[in-house]
C-alpha atoms as a PDB file:
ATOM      1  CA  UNK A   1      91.407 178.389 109.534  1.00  0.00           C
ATOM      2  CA  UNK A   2      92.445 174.906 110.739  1.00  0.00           C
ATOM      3  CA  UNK A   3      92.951 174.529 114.752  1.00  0.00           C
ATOM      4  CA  UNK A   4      96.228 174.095 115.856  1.00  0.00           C
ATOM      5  CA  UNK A   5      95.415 172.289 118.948  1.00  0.00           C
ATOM      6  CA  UNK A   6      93.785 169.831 116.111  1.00  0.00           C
ATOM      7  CA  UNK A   7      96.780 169.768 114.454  1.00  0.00           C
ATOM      8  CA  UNK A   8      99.210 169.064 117.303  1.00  0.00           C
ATOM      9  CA  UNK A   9      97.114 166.266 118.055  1.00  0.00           C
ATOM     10  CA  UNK A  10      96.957 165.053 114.603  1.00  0.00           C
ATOM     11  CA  UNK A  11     100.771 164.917 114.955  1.00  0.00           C
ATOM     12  CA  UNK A  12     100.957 162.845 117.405  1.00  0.00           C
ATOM     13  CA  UNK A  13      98.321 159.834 115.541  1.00  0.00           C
ATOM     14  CA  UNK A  14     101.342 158.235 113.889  1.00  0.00           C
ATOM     15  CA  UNK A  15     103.645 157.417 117.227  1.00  0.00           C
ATOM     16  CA  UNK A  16     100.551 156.805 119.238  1.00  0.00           C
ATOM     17  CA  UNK A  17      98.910 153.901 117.113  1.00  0.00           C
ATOM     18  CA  UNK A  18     102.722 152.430 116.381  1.00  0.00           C
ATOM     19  CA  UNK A  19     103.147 152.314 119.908  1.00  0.00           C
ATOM     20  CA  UNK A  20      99.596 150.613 120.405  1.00  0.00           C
ATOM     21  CA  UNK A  21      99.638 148.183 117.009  1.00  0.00           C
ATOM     22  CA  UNK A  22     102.820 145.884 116.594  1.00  0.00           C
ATOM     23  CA  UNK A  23     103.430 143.981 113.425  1.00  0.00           C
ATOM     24  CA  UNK A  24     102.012 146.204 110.757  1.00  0.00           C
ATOM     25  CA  UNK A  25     104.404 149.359 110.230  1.00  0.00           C
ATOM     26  CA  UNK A  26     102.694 149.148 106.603  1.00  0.00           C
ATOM     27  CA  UNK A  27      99.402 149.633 107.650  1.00  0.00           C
ATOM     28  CA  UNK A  28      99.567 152.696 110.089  1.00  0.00           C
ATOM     29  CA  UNK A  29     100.521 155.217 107.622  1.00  0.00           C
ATOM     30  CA  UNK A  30      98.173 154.433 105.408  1.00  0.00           C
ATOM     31  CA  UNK A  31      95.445 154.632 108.311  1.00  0.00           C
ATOM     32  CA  UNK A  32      96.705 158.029 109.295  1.00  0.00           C
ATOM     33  CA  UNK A  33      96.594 159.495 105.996  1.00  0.00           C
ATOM     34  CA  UNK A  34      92.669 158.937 105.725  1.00  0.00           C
ATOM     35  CA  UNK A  35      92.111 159.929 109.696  1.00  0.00           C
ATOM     36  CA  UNK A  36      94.175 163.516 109.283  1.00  0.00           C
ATOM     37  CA  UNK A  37      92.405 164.031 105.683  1.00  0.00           C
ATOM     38  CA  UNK A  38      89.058 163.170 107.585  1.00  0.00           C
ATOM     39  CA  UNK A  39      89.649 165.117 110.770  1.00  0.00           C
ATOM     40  CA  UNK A  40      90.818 168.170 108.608  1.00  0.00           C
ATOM     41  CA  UNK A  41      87.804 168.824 106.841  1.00  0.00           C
ATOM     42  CA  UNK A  42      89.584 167.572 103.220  1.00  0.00           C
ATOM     43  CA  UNK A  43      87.177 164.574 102.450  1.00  0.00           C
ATOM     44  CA  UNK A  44      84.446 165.720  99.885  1.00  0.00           C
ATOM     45  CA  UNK A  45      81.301 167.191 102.039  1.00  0.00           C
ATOM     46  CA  UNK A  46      78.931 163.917 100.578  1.00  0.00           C
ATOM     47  CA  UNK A  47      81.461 161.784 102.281  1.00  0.00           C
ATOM     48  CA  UNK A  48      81.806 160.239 105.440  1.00  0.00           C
ATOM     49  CA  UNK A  49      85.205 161.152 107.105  1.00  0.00           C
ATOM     50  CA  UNK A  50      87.012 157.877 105.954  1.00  0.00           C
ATOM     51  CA  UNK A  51      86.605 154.518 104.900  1.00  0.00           C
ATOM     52  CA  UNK A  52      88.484 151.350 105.058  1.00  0.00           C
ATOM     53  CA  UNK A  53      88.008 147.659 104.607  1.00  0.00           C
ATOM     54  CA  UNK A  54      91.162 145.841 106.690  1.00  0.00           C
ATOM     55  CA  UNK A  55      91.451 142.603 105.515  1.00  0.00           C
ATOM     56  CA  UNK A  56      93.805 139.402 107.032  1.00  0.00           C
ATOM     57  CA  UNK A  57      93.345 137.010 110.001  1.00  0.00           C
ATOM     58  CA  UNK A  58      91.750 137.119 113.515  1.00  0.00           C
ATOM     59  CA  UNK A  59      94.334 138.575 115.829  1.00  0.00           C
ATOM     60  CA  UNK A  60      95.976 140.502 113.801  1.00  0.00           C
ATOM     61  CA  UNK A  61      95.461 143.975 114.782  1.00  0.00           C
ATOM     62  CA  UNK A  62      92.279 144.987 112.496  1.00  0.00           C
ATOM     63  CA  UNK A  63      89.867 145.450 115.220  1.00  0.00           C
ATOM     64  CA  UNK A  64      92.435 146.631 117.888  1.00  0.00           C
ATOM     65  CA  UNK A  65      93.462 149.247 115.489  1.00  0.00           C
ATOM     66  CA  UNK A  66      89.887 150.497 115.119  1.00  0.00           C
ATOM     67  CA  UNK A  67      89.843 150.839 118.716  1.00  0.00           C
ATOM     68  CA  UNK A  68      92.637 153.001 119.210  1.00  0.00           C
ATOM     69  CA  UNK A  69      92.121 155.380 116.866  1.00  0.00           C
ATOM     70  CA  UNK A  70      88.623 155.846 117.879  1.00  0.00           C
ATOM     71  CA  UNK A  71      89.823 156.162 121.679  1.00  0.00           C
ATOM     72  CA  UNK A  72      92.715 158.322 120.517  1.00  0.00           C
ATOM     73  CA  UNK A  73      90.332 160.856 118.039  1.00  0.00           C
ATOM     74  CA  UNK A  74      87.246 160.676 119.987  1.00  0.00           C
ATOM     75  CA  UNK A  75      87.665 159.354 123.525  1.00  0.00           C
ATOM     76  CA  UNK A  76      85.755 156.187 125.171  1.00  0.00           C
ATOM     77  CA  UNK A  77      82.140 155.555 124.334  1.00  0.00           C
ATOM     78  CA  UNK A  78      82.474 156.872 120.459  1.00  0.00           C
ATOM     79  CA  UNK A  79      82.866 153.053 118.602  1.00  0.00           C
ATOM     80  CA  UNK A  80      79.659 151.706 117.056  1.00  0.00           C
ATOM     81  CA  UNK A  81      80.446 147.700 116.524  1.00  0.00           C
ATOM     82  CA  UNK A  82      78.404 145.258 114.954  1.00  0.00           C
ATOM     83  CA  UNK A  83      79.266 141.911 114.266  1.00  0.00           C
ATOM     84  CA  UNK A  84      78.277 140.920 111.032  1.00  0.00           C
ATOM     85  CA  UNK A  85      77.812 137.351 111.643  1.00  0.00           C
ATOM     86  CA  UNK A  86      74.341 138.265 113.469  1.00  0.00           C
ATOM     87  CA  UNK A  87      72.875 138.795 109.908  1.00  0.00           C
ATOM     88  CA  UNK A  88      73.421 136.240 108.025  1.00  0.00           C
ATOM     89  CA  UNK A  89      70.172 135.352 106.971  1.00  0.00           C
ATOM     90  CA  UNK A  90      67.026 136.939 105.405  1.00  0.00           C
ATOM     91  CA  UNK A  91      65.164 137.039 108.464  1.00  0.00           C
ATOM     92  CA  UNK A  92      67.828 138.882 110.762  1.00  0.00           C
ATOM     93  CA  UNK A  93      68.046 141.238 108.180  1.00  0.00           C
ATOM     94  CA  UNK A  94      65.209 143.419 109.651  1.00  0.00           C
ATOM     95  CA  UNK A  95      67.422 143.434 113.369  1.00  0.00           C
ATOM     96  CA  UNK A  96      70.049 145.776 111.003  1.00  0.00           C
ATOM     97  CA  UNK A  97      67.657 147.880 108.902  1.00  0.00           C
ATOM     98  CA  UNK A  98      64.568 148.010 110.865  1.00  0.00           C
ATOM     99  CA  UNK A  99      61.372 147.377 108.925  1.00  0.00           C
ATOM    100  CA  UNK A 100      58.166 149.504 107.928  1.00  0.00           C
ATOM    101  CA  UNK A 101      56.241 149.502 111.049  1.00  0.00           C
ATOM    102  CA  UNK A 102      58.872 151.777 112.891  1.00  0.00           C
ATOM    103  CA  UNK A 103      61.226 149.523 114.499  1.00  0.00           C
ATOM    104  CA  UNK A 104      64.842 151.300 113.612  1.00  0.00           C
ATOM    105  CA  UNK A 105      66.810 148.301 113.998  1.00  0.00           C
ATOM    106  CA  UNK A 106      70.452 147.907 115.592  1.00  0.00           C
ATOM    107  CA  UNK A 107      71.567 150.323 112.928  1.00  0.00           C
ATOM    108  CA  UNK A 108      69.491 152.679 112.860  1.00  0.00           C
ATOM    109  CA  UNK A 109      69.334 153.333 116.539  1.00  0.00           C
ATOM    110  CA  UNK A 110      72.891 153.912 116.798  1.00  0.00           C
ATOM    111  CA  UNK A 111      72.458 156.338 114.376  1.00  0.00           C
ATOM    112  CA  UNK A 112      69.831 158.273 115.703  1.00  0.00           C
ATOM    113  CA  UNK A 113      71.497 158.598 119.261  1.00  0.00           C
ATOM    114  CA  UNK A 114      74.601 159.793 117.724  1.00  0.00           C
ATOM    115  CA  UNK A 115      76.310 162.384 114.985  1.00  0.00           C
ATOM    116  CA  UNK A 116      80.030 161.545 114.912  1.00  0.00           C
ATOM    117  CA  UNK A 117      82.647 158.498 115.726  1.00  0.00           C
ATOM    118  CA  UNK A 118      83.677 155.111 114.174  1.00  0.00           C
ATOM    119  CA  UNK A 119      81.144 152.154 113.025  1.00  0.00           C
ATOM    120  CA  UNK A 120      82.826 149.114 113.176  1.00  0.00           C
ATOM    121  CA  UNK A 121      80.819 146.164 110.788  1.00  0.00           C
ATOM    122  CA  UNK A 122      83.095 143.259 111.516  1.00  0.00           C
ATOM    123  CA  UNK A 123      83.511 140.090 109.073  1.00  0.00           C
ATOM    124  CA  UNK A 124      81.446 141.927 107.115  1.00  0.00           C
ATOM    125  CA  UNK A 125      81.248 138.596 104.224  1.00  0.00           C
ATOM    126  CA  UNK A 126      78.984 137.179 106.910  1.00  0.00           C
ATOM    127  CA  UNK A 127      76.619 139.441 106.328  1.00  0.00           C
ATOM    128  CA  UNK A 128      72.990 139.346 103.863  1.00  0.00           C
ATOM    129  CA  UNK A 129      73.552 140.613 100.393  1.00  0.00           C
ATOM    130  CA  UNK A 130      71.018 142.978 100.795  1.00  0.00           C
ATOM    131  CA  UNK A 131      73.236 144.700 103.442  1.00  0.00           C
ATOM    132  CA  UNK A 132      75.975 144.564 101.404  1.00  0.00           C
ATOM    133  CA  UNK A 133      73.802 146.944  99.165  1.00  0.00           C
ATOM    134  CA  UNK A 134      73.338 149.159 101.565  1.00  0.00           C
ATOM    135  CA  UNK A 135      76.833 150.071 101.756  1.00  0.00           C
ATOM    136  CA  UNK A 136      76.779 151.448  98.488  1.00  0.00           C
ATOM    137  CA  UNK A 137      74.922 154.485  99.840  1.00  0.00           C
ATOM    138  CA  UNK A 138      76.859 154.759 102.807  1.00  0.00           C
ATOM    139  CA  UNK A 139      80.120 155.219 101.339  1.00  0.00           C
ATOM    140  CA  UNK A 140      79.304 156.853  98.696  1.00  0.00           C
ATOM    141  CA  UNK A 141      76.837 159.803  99.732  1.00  0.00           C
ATOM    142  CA  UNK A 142      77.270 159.605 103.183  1.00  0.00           C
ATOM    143  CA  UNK A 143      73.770 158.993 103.657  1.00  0.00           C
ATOM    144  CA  UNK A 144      71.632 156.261 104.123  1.00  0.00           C
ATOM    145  CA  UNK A 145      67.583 155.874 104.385  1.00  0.00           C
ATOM    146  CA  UNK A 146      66.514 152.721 106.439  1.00  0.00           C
ATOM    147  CA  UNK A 147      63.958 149.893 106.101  1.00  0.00           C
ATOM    148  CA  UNK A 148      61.857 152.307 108.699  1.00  0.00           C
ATOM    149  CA  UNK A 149      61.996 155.262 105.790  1.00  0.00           C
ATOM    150  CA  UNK A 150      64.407 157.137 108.437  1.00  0.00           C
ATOM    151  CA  UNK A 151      67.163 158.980 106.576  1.00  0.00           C
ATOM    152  CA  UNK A 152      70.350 159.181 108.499  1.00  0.00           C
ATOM    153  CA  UNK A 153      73.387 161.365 107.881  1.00  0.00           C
ATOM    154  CA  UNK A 154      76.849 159.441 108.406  1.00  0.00           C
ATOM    155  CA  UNK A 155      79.072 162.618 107.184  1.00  0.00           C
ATOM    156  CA  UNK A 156      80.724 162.556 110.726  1.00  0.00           C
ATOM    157  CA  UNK A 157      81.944 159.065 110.854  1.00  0.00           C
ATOM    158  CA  UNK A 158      84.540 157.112 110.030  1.00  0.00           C
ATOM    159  CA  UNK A 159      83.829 153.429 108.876  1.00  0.00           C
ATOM    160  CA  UNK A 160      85.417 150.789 109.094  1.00  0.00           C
ATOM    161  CA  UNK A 161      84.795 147.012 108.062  1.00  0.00           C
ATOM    162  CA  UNK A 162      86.999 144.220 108.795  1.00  0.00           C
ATOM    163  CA  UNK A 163      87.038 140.915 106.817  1.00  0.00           C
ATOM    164  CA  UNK A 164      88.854 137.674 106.956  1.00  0.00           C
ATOM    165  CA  UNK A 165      88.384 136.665 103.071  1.00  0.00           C
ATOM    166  CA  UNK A 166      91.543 135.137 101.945  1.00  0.00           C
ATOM    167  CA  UNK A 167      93.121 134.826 105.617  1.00  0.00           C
ATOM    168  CA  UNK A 168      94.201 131.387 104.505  1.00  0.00           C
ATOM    169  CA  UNK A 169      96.643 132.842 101.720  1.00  0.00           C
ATOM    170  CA  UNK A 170      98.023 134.240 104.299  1.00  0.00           C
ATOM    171  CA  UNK A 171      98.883 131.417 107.606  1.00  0.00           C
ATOM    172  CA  UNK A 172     100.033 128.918 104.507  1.00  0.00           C
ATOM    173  CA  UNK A 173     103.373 127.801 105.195  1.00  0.00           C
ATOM    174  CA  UNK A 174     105.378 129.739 102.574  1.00  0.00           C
ATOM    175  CA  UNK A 175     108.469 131.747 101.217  1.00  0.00           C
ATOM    176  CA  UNK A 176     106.208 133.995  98.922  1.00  0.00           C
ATOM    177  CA  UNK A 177     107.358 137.750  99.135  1.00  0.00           C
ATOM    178  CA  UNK A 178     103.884 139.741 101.525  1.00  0.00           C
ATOM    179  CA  UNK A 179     103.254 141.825  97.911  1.00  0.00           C
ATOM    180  CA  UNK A 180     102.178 138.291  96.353  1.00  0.00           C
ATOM    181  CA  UNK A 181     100.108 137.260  99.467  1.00  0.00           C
ATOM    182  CA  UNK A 182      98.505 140.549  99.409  1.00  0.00           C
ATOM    183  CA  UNK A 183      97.482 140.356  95.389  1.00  0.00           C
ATOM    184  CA  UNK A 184      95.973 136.772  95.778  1.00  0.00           C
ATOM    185  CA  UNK A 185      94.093 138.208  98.588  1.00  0.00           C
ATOM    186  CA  UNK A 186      92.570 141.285  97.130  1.00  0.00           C
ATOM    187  CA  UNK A 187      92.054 139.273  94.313  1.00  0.00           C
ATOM    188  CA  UNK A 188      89.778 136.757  96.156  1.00  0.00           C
ATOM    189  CA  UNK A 189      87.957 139.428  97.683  1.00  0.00           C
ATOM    190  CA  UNK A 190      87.409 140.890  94.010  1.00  0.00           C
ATOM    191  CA  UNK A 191      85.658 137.391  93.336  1.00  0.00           C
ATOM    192  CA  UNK A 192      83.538 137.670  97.001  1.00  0.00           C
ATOM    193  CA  UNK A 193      82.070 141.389  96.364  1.00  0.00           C
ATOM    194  CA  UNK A 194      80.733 143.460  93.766  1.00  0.00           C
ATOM    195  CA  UNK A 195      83.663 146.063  92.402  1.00  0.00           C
ATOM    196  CA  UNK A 196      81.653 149.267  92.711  1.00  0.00           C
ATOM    197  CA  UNK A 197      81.432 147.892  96.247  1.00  0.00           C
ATOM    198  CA  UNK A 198      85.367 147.325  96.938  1.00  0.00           C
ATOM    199  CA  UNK A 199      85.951 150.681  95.062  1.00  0.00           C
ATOM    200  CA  UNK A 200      84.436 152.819  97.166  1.00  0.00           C
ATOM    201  CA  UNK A 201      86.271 152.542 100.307  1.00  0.00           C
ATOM    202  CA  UNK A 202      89.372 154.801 100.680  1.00  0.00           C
ATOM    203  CA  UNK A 203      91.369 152.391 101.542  1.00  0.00           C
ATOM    204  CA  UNK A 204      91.747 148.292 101.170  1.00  0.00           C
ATOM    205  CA  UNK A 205      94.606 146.965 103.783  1.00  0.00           C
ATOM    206  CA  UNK A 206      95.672 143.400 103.740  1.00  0.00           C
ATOM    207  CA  UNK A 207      97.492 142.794 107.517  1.00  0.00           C
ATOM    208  CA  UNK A 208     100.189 140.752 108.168  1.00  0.00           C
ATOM    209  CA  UNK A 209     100.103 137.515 110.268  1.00  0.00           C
ATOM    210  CA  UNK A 210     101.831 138.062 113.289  1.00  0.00           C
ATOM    211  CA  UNK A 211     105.285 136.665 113.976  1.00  0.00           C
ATOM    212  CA  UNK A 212     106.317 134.667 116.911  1.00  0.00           C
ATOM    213  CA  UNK A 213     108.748 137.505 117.897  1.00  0.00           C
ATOM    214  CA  UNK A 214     105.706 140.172 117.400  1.00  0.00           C
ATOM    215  CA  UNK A 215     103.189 138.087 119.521  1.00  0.00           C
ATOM    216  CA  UNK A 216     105.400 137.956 122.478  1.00  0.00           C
ATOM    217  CA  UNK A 217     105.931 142.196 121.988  1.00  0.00           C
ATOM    218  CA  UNK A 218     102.225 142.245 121.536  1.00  0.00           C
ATOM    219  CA  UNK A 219     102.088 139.739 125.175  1.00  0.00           C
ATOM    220  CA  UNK A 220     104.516 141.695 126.530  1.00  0.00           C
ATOM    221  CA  UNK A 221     102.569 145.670 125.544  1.00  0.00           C
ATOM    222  CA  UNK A 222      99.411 143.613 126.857  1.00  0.00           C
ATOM    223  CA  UNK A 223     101.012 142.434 130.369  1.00  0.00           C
ATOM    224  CA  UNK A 224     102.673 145.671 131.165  1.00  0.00           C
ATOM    225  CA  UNK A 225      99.018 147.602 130.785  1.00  0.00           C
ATOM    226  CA  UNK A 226      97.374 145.135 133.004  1.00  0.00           C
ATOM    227  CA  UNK A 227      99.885 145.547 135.926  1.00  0.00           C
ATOM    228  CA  UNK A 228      99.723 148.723 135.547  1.00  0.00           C
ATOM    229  CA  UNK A 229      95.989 149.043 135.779  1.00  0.00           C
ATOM    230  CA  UNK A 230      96.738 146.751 138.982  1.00  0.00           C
ATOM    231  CA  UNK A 231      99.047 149.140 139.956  1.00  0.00           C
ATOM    232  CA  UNK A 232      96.723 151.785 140.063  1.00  0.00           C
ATOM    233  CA  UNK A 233      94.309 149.532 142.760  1.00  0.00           C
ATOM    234  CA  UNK A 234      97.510 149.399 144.735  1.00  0.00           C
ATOM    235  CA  UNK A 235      98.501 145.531 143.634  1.00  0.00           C
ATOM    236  CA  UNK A 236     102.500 147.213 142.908  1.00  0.00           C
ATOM    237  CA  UNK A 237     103.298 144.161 140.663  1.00  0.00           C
ATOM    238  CA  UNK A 238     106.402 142.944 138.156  1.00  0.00           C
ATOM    239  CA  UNK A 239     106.281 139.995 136.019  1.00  0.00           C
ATOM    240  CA  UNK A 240     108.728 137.113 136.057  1.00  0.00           C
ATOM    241  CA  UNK A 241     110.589 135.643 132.655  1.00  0.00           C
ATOM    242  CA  UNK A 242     108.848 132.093 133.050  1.00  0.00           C
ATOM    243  CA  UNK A 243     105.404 134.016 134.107  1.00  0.00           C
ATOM    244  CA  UNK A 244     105.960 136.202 130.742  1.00  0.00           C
ATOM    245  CA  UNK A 245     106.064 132.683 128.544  1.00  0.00           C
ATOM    246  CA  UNK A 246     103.199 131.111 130.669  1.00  0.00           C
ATOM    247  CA  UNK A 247     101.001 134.513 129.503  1.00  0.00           C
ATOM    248  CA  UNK A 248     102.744 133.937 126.018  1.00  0.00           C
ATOM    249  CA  UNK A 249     101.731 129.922 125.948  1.00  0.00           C
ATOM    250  CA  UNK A 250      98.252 130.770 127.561  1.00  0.00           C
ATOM    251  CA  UNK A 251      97.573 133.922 125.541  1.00  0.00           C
ATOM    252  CA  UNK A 252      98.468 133.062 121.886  1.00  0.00           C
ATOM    253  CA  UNK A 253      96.332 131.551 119.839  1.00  0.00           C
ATOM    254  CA  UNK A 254      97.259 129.387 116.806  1.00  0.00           C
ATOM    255  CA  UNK A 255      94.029 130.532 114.454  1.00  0.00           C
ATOM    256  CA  UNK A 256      92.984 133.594 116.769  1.00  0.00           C
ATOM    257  CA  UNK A 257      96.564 134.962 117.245  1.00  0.00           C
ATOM    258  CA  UNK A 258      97.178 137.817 119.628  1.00  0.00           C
ATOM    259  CA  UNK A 259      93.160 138.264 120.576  1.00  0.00           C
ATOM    260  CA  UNK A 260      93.075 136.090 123.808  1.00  0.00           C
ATOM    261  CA  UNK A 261      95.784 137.590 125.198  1.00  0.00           C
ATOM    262  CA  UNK A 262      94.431 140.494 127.171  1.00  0.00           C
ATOM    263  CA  UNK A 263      91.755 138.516 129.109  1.00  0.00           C
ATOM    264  CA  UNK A 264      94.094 135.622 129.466  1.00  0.00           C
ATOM    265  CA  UNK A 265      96.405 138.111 130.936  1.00  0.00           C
ATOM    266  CA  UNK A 266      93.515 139.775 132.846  1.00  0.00           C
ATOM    267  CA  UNK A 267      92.693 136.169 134.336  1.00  0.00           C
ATOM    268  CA  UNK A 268      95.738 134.637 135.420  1.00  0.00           C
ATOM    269  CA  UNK A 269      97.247 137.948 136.673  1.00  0.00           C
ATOM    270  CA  UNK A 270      93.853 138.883 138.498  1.00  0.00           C
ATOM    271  CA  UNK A 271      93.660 135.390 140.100  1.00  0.00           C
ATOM    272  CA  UNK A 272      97.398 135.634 141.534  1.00  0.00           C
ATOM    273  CA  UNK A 273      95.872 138.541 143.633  1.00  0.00           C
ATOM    274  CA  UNK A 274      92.878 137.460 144.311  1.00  0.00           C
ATOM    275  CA  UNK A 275      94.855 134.311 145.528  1.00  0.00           C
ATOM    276  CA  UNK A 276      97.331 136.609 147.361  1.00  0.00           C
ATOM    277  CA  UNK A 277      94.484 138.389 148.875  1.00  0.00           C
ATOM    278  CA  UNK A 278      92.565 135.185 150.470  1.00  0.00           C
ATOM    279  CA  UNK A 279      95.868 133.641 151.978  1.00  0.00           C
ATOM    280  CA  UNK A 280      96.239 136.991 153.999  1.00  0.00           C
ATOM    281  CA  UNK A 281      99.452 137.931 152.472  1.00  0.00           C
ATOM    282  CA  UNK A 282     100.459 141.284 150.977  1.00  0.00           C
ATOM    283  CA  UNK A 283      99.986 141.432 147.278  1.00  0.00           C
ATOM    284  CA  UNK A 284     103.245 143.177 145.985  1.00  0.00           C
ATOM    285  CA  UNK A 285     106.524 141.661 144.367  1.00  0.00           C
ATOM    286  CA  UNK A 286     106.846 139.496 141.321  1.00  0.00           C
ATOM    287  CA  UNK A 287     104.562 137.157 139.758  1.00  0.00           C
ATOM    288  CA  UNK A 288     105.590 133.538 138.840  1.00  0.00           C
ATOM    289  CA  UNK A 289     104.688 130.685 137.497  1.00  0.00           C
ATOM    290  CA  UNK A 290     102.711 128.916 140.814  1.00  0.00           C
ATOM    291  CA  UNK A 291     104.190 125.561 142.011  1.00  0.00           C
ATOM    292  CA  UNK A 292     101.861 123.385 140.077  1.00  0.00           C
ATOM    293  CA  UNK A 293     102.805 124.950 137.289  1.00  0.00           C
ATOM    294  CA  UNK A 294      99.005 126.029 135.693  1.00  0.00           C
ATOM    295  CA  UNK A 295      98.419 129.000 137.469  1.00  0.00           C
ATOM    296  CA  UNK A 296     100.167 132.221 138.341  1.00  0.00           C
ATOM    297  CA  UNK A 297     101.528 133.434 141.547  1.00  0.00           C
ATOM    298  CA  UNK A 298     102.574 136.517 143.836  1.00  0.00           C
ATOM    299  CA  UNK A 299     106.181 136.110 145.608  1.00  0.00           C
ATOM    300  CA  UNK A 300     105.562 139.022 147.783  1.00  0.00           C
ATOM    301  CA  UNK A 301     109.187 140.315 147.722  1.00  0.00           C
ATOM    302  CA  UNK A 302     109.973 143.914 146.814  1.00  0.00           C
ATOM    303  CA  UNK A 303     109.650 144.719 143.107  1.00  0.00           C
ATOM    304  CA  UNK A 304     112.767 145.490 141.552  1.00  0.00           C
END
């Protein structure tokens, strides 16, 4: 019989990744439906717990997603990344798979240590053909023996691999309705990969680039979490309206989108206090725009 604390917290996936993940109301659904299937016990046993391949450009919310969800099923510490760029070529290939004299290689290590979570293989074109072969076994039996002859069972993960193929349908100036953008781009990545390849994840999600009004929501979700991690340390903080489109102008990216934002938030908020903190002053009020007008600043006055 299925747990109903597992349930109640299945039940609250939806609202918590919509809260977390702005821009793509057509993706979280989608996500959820694999996650509760996996967490349920309804995926085939040969399986692992879910698959997807998230397509569309940096910044968009592919990784970020990834990370929630993990955090939000499993708690900190449970995400396996690997950037896929690392193996490009046919002699890095062995730092993935490991090779016959033992060595278990990036991959393989992770999977020895560990039973259950998320593997994350991002830009995951980047990577060898021959690793592209090897996730044929992994998505489809859940199992996967490495170049060290190691067999490793990957029934309790989910996986997940990003991809940027066709991100430049996508930032092209145009009036073309999403459901055309989306076809052109699964169609290019139908020219990129091998079909039995594409068809064996359980789901293929083209993301939407972000719009102006969404990356200042995203800026905005990003600044409030910082001050209040800073208000936890005792730094009782509130942000100004010109200090909000400084972060904004700072933060957003025209090719990386919404990714910089949380360390350039991180920065320019952490060196208002750290700036507070050498003059002497008391680090609590607003933050604005300093008088130079390139760096952030505390007006110690009482937050309102």
């Amino acid at each position: 019989m299925t747990d109903p604390t597992l349930i109640q917290k299945l039940s609250g996936l939806e609202g918590y990744l919509s809260s977390k993940i702005k821009g793509q109301s057509h993706v979280i659904p989608k996500v959820c439906s694999v996650l509760e299937r996996g967490e349920l016990g309804l995926q085939p046993p040969e399986k692992p717990l879910g698959s997807f391949l998230f397509l569309g450009p940096t910044g968009v919310g592919k990784t970020e997603l990834t990370l929630e969800f993990s955090r939000y099923l499993f708690g900190e510490g449970e995400i396996h990344r690997f950037d896929m760029s690392e193996f490009q070529h046919l002699d890095s290939v062995k730092l993935f798979l490991g090779d016959e004299s033992g060595h278990p290689g990036r991959l393989g290590k992770v999977l020895a240590e560990n039973s259950k979570g998320v593997l994350l293989f991002d830009e995951i074109e980047k990577a060898h053909r021959l690793i592209w072969d090897l996730f044929l076994q992994m998505l489809d039996a859940a199992r996967i023996t490495l170049a060290d002859h190691q067999t490793h069972d990957l029934s309790g993960f989910f996986i997940v691999c990003t991809s940027n193929i066709g991100s430049q349908q996508l930032l092209r100036p145009t009036r073309l309705p999403f459901a055309t953008l989306e076809r052109a781009v699964l169609s290019e990545l139908h020219r990129h990969f091998r079909p039995e390849l594409i068809g064996r994840f359980d789901e293929k999600i083209v993301f939407r680039p972000l719009s102006s009004e969404t990356q200042r929501e995203i800026a905005r979700l990003v600044i409030n979490e910082e001050l209040a991690r800073f208000r936890e340390k005792g730094f009782d903080l509130s942000i100004s309206g010109e200090a909000l489109e400084f972060l904004v102008r700072k933060g957003i990216h025209r090719t990386l989108g919404a990714r910089p934002m949380k360390r350039t938030a991180q920065k320019y908020i952490g060196d208002a206090i750290r700036m507070g903190l050498r003059s002497g002053e008391g680090v609590s009020g607003v933050v604005g725009v300093g008088a130079e007008g390139d760096l952030l600043s505390v007006d110690s006055l009482p937050v309102k």
